[in-house]
Protein backbone atom coordinates (compact mmCIF):
# COMPACT_ATOMS: atom_id res chain seq x y z
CA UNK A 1 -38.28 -31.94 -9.10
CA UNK A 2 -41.23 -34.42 -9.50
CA UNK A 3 -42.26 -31.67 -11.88
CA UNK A 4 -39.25 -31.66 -13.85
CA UNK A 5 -39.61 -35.60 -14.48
CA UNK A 6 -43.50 -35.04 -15.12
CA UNK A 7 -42.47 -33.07 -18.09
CA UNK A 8 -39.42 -35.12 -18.94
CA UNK A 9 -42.24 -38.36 -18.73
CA UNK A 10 -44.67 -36.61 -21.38
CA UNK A 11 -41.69 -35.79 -23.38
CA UNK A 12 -40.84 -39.44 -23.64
CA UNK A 13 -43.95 -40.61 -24.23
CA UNK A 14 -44.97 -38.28 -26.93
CA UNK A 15 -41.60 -39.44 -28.49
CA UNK A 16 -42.68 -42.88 -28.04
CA UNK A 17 -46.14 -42.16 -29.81
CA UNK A 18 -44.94 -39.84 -32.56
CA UNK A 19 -42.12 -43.29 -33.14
CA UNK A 20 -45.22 -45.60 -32.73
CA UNK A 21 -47.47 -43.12 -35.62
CA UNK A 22 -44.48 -42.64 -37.63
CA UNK A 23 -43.90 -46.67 -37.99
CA UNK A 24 -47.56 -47.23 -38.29
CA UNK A 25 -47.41 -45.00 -40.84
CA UNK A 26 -44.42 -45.96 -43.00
CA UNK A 27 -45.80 -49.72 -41.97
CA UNK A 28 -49.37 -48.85 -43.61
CA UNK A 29 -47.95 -46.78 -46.63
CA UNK A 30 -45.95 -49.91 -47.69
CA UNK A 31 -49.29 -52.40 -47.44
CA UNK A 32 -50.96 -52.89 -50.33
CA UNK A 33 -54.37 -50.57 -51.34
CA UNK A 34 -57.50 -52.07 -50.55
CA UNK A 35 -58.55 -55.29 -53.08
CA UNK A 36 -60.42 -54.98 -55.95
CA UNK A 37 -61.34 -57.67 -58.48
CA UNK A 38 -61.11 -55.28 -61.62
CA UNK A 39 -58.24 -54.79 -64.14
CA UNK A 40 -55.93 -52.16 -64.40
CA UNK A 41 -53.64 -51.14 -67.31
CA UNK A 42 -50.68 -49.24 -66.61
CA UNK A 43 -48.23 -48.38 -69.73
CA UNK A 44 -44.61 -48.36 -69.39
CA UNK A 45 -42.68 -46.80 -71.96
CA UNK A 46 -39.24 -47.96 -73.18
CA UNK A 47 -36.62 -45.40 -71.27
CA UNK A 48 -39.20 -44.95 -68.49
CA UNK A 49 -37.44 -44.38 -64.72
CA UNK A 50 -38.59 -46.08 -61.20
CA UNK A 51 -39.87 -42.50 -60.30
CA UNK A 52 -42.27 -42.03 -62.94
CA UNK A 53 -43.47 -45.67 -62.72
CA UNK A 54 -43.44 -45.36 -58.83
CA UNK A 55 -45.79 -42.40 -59.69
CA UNK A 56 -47.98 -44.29 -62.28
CA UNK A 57 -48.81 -46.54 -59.85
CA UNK A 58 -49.66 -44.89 -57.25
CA UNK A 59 -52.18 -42.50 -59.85
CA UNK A 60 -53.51 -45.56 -60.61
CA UNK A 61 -54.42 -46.66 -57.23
CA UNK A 62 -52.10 -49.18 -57.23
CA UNK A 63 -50.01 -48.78 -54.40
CA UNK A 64 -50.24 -45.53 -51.70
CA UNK A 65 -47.19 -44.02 -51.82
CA UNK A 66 -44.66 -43.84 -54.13
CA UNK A 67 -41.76 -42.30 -52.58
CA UNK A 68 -42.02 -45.32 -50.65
CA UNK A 69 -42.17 -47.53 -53.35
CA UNK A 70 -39.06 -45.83 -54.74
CA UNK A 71 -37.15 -46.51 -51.11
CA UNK A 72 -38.31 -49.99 -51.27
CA UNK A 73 -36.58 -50.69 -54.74
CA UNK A 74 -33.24 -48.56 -53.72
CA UNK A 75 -33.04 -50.67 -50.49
CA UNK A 76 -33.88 -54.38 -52.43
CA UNK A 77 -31.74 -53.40 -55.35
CA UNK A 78 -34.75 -53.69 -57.79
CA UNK A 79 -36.09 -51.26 -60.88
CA UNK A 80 -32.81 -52.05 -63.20
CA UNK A 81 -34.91 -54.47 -65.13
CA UNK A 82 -38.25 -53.23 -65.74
CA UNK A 83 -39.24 -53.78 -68.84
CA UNK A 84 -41.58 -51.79 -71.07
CA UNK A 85 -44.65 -52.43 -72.06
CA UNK A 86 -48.88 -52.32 -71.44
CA UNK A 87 -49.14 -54.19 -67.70
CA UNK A 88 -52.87 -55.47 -66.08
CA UNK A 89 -52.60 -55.50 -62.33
CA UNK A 90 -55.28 -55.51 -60.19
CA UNK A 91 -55.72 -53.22 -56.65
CA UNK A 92 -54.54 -55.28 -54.17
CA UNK A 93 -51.08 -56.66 -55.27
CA UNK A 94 -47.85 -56.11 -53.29
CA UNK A 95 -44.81 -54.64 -54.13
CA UNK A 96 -43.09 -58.55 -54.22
CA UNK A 97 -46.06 -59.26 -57.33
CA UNK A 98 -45.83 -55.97 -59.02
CA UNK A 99 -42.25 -56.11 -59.07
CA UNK A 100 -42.04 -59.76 -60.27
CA UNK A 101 -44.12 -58.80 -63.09
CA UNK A 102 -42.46 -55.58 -64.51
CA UNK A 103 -38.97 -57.93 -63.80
CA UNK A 104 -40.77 -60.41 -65.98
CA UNK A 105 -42.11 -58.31 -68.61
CA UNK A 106 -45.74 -60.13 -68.35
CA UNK A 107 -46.97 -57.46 -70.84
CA UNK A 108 -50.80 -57.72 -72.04
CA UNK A 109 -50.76 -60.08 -74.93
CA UNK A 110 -51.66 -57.20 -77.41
CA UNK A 111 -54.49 -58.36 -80.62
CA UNK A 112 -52.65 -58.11 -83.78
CA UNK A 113 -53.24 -58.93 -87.25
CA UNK A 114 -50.94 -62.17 -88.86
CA UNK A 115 -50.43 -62.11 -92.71
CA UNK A 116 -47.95 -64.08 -95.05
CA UNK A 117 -46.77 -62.71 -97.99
CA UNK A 118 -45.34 -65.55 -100.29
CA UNK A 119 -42.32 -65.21 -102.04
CA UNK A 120 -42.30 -63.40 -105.55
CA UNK A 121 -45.59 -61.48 -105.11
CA UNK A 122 -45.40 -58.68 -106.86
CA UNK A 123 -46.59 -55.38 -105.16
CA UNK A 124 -50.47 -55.85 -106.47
CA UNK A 125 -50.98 -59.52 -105.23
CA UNK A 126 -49.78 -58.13 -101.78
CA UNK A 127 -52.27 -55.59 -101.74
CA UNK A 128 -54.98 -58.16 -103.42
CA UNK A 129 -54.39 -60.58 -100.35
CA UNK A 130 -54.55 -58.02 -97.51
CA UNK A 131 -57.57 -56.73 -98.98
CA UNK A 132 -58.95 -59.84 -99.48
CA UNK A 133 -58.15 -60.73 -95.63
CA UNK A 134 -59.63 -57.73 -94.71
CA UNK A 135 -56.29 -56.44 -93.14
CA UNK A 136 -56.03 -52.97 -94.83
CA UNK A 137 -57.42 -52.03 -98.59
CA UNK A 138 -55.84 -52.53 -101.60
CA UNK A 139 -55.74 -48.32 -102.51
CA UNK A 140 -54.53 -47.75 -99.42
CA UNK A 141 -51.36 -50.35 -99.17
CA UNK A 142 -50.65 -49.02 -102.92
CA UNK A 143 -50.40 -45.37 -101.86
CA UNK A 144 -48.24 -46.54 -98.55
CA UNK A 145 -46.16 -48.14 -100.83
CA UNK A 146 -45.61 -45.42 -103.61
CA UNK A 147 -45.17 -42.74 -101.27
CA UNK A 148 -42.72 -44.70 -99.44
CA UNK A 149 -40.74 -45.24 -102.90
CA UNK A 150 -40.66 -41.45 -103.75
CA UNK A 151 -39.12 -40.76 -99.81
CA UNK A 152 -36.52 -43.37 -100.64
CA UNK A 153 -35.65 -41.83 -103.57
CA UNK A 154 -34.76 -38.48 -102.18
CA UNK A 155 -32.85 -39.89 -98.84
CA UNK A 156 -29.52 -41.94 -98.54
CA UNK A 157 -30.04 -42.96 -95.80
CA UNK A 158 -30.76 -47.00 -96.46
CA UNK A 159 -29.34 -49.13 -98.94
CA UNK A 160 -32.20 -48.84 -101.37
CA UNK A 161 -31.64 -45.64 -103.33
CA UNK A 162 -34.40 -46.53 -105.62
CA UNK A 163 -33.67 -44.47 -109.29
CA UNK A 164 -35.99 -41.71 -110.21
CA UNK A 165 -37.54 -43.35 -112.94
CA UNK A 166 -40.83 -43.16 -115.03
CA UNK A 167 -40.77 -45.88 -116.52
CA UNK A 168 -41.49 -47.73 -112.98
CA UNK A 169 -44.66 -49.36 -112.76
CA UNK A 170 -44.38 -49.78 -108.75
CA UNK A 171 -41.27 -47.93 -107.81
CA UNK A 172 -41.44 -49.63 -104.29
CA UNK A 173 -41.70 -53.06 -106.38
CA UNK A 174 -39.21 -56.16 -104.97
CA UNK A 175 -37.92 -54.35 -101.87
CA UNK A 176 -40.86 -55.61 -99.46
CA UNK A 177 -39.76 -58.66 -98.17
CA UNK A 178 -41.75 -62.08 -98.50
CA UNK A 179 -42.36 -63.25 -95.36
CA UNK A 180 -45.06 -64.31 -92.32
CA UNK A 181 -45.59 -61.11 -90.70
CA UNK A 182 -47.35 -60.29 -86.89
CA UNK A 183 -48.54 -56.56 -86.32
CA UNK A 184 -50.81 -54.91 -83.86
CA UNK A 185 -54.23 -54.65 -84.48
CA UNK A 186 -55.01 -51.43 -86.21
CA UNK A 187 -52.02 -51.26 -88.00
CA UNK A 188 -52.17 -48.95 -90.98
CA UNK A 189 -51.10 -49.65 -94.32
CA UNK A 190 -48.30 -47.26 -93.78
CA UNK A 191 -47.15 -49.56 -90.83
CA UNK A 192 -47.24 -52.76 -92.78
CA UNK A 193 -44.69 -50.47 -95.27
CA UNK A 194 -42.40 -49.90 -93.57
CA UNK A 195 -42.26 -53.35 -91.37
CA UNK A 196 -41.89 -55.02 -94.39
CA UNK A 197 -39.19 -52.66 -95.69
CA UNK A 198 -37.34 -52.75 -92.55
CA UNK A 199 -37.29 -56.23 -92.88
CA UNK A 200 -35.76 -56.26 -96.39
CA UNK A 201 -33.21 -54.15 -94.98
CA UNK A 202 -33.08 -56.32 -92.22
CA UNK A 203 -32.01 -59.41 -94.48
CA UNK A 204 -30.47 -58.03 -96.97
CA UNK A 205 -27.31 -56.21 -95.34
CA UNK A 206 -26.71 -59.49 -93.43
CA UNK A 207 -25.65 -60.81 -96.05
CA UNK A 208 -21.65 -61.38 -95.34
CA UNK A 209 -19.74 -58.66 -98.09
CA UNK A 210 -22.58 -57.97 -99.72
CA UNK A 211 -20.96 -54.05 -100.64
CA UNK A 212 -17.75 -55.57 -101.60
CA UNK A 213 -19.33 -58.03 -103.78
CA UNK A 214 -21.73 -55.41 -105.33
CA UNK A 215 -18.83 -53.63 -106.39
CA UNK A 216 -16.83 -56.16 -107.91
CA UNK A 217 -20.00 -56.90 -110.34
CA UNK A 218 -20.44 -53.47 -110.92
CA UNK A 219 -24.19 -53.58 -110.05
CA UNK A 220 -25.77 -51.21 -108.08
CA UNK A 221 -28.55 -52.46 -105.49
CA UNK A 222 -31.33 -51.58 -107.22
CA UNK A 223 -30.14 -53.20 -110.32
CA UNK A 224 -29.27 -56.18 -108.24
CA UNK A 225 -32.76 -56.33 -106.68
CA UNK A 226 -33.77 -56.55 -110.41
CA UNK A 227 -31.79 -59.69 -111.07
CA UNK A 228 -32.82 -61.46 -108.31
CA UNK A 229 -36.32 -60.94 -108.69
CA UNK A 230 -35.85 -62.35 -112.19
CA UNK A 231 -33.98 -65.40 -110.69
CA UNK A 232 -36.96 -65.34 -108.17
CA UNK A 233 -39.70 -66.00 -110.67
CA UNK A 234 -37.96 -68.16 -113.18
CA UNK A 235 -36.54 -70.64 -109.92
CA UNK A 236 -38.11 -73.07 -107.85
CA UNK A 237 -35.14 -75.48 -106.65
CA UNK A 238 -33.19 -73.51 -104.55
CA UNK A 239 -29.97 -75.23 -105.86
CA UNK A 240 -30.69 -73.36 -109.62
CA UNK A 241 -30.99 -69.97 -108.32
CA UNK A 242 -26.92 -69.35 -108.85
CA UNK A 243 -27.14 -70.99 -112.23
CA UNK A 244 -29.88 -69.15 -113.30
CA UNK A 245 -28.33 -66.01 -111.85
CA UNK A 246 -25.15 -66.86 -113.49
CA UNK A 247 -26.90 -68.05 -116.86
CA UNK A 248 -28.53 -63.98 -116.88
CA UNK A 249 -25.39 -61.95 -116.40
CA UNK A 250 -24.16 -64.10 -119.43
CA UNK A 251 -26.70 -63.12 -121.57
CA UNK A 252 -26.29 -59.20 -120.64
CA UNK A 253 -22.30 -59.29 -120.84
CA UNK A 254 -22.75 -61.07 -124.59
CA UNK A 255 -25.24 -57.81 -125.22
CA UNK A 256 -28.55 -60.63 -125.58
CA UNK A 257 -32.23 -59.67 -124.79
CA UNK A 258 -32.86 -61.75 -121.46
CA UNK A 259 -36.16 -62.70 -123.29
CA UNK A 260 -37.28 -64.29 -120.01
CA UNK A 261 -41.13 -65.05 -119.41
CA UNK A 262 -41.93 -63.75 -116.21
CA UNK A 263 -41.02 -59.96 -117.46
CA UNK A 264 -43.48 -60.49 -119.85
CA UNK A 265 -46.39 -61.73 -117.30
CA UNK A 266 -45.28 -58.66 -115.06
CA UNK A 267 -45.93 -55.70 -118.12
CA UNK A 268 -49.36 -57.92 -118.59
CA UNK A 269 -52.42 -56.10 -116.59
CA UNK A 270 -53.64 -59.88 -115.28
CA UNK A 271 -51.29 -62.99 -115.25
CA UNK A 272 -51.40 -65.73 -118.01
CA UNK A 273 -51.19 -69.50 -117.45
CA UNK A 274 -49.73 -69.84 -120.80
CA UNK A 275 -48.39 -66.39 -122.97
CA UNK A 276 -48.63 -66.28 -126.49
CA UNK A 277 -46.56 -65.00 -129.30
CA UNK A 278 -48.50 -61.90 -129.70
CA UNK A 279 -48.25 -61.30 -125.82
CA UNK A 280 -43.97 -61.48 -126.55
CA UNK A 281 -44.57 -58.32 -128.42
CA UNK A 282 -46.25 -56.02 -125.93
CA UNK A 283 -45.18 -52.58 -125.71
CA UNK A 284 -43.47 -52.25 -122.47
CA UNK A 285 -39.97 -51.71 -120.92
CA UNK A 286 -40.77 -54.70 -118.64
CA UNK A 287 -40.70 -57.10 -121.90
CA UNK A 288 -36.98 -58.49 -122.56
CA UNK A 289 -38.24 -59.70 -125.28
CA UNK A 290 -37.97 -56.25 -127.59
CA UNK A 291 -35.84 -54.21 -124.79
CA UNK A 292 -31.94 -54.65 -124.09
CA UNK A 293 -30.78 -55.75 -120.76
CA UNK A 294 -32.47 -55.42 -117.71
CA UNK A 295 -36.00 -53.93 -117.36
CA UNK A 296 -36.08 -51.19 -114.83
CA UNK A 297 -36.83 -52.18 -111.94
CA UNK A 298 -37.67 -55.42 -109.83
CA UNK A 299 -41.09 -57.72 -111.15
CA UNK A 300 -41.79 -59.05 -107.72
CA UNK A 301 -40.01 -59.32 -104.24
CA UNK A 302 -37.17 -61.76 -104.43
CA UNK A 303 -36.75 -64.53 -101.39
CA UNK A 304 -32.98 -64.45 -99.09
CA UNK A 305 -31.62 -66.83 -101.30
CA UNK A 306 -32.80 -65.38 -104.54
CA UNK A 307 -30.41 -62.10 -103.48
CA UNK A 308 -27.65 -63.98 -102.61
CA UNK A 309 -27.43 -66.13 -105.56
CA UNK A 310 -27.66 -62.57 -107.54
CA UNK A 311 -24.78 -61.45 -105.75
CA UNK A 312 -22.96 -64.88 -105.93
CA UNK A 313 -24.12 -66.46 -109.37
CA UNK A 314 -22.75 -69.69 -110.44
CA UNK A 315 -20.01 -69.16 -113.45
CA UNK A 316 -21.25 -71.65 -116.17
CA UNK A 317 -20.78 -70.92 -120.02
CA UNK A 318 -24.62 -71.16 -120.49
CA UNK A 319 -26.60 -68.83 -122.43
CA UNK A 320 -30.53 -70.69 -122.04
CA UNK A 321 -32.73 -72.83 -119.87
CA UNK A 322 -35.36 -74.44 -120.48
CA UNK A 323 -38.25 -75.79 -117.53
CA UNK A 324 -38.45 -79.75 -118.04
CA UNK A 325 -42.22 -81.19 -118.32
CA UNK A 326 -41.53 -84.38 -115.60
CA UNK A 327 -43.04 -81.98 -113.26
CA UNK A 328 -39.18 -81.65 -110.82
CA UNK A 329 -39.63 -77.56 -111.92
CA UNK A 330 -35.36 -78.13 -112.68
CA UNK A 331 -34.01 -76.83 -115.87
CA UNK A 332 -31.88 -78.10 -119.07
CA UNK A 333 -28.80 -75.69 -119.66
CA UNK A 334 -27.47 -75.16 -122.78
CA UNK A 335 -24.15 -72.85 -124.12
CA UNK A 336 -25.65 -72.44 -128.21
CA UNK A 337 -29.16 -71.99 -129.37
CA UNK A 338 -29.15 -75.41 -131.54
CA UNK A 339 -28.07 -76.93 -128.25
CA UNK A 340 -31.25 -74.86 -126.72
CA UNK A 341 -33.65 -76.33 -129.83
CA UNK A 342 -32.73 -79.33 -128.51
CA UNK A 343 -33.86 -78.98 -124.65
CA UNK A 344 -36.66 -77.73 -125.90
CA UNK A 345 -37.86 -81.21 -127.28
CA UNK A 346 -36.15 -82.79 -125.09
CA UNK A 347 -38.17 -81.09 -122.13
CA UNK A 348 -41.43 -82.15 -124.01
CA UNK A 349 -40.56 -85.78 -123.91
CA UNK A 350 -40.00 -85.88 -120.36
């Protein structure tokens, strides 16, 4: 008998140890690793479940188990909102800090590289000014861009079916948006592309009924792009844009050469403070001065309200425009070329 309760006594205690080294153990798994004052990254990519970050961090020293870390977010009703991204921690941290900070998304503030790109640049002054900033070279961002044209012209699958035409002297020309732009550091010229395509895109179909309204002028996007980038370098007060837009698809339905400056300047190798006569007769299908309609393509990249006042021009009977010298950059309309003569002098008085 006192044999029986011997054993029955070592039973129990060896219960009561094995429960004792089983909660130490679960109790020491879920304290944090031993402290370090050094920094380490863990990435989180997007999509990324509380198993394989459980498992990240415990690869990475940062916690010492991480089935237990999994248990610990099932039973607090956290991982849900994790959010993606390069994290610094430090050994050390508990599971409260490390969870408040993939909850928070407190992401390493990555370098990047901050550019602006004014609107109506054409396609060289971009690649003049990020060369010149030292952000990527200028053969480089012309390649990205030209090879990026002849993809768009073989795919339908963005708005900018971009014609197959020769006679373009940038085929990519007008469709990379102007605009102040942030991108990692080390971002090729390829990447600086296509964020500044995608942002076209971006802008451009938020534009309420822009299809509909496309298709009631009978103007097909790239053709559109073309007119505003017209209005875009013949404009500076916004409120002129739909005139001037308007004033252009006069002159094409009455079958007149747009004979508008800037087209000109564009077929020039170097821009001109002032042209000349003998510059109006360059051979070039950029020059509206000796070709019919519009040229073909875009002669810089048009601003958001360039666009839309190309897809919503102002109806007006006038057929010129002349810039006024009182240094406003507005314009004198006029419906006849006498009335036109007379703007012109006019403008010179002013």
């Amino acid at each position: 008998m006192k044999s029986g309760l011997k054993i029955v006594s070592i039973l129990f205690l060896a219960v009561l140890l094995l429960a004792a080294g089983g909660g130490w153990y679960v109790w020491s798994s879920l304290q944090p690793v031993a402290a370090k004052n050094e920094e380490v990254r863990v990435v989180i990519e997007s999509g990324t479940g509380t198993s394989t970050i459980a498992q990240q961090l415990e690869e990475q020293g940062l916690i010492k188990n991480a089935s237990f870390f999994k248990t610990y977010l099932k039973w607090n009703g956290e991982g849900s909102k994790f959010k993606a991204g390069e994290y610094s921690f430090k050994p050390g941290m508990t599971y409260e800090e490390i969870i408040a900070k993939l909850n928070g998304g407190e992401v390493v503030k990555q370098e990047g590289v901050r550019f602006t790109i004014p609107e109506g640049f054409t396609i060289e002054q971009m690649a003049d000014k990020l060369a010149k900033e030292g952000i990527v070279k200028k053969d480089e961002f012309l390649t990205a861009a030209a090879e990026t044209a002849k993809l768009l012209q073989k795919e339908n699958s963005t708005p900018f079916l971009i014609p197959q035409d020769t006679k373009l002297k940038h085929p990519l020309e007008g469709y990379l948006f102007p605009e102040t732009y942030e991108l990692k550091m080390g971002s090729t010229a390829q990447d600086i592309v296509n964020r500044m395509l995608l942002e076209t895109e971006n802008r451009f179909t938020q534009i309420p009924n822009w299809e509909q309204q496309l298709k009631d002028r009978g103007l097909t996007v790239h053709e559109l792009f073309t007119v505003a980038s017209l209005v875009e370098r013949e404009v500076v007060v916004d409120e002129e844009r739909a005139l001037v837009a308007g004033v252009i698809y006069n002159r094409i339905d009455d079958k007149m050469r747009l004979q508008i400056d800037a087209t000109v300047q564009y077929a020039l190798d170097k821009q001109k403070e002032r042209l000349l006569y003998k510059d109006l007769e360059i051979d070039s299908p950029y020059n509206t001065y000796k070709v019919d309609k519009l040229p073909p393509g875009p002669i810089a990249s048009p601003s958001l309200s360039s666009l839309t006042a190309a897809l919503s021009p102002e109806a007006s009977e006038y057929l010129f425009y002349v810039t006024k010298k009182d240094g406003t950059s507005t314009h004198l309309f006029a419906k006849t070329y006498e009335e036109h003569q007379r703007n012109i002098e006019k403008s010179k008085k002013q």
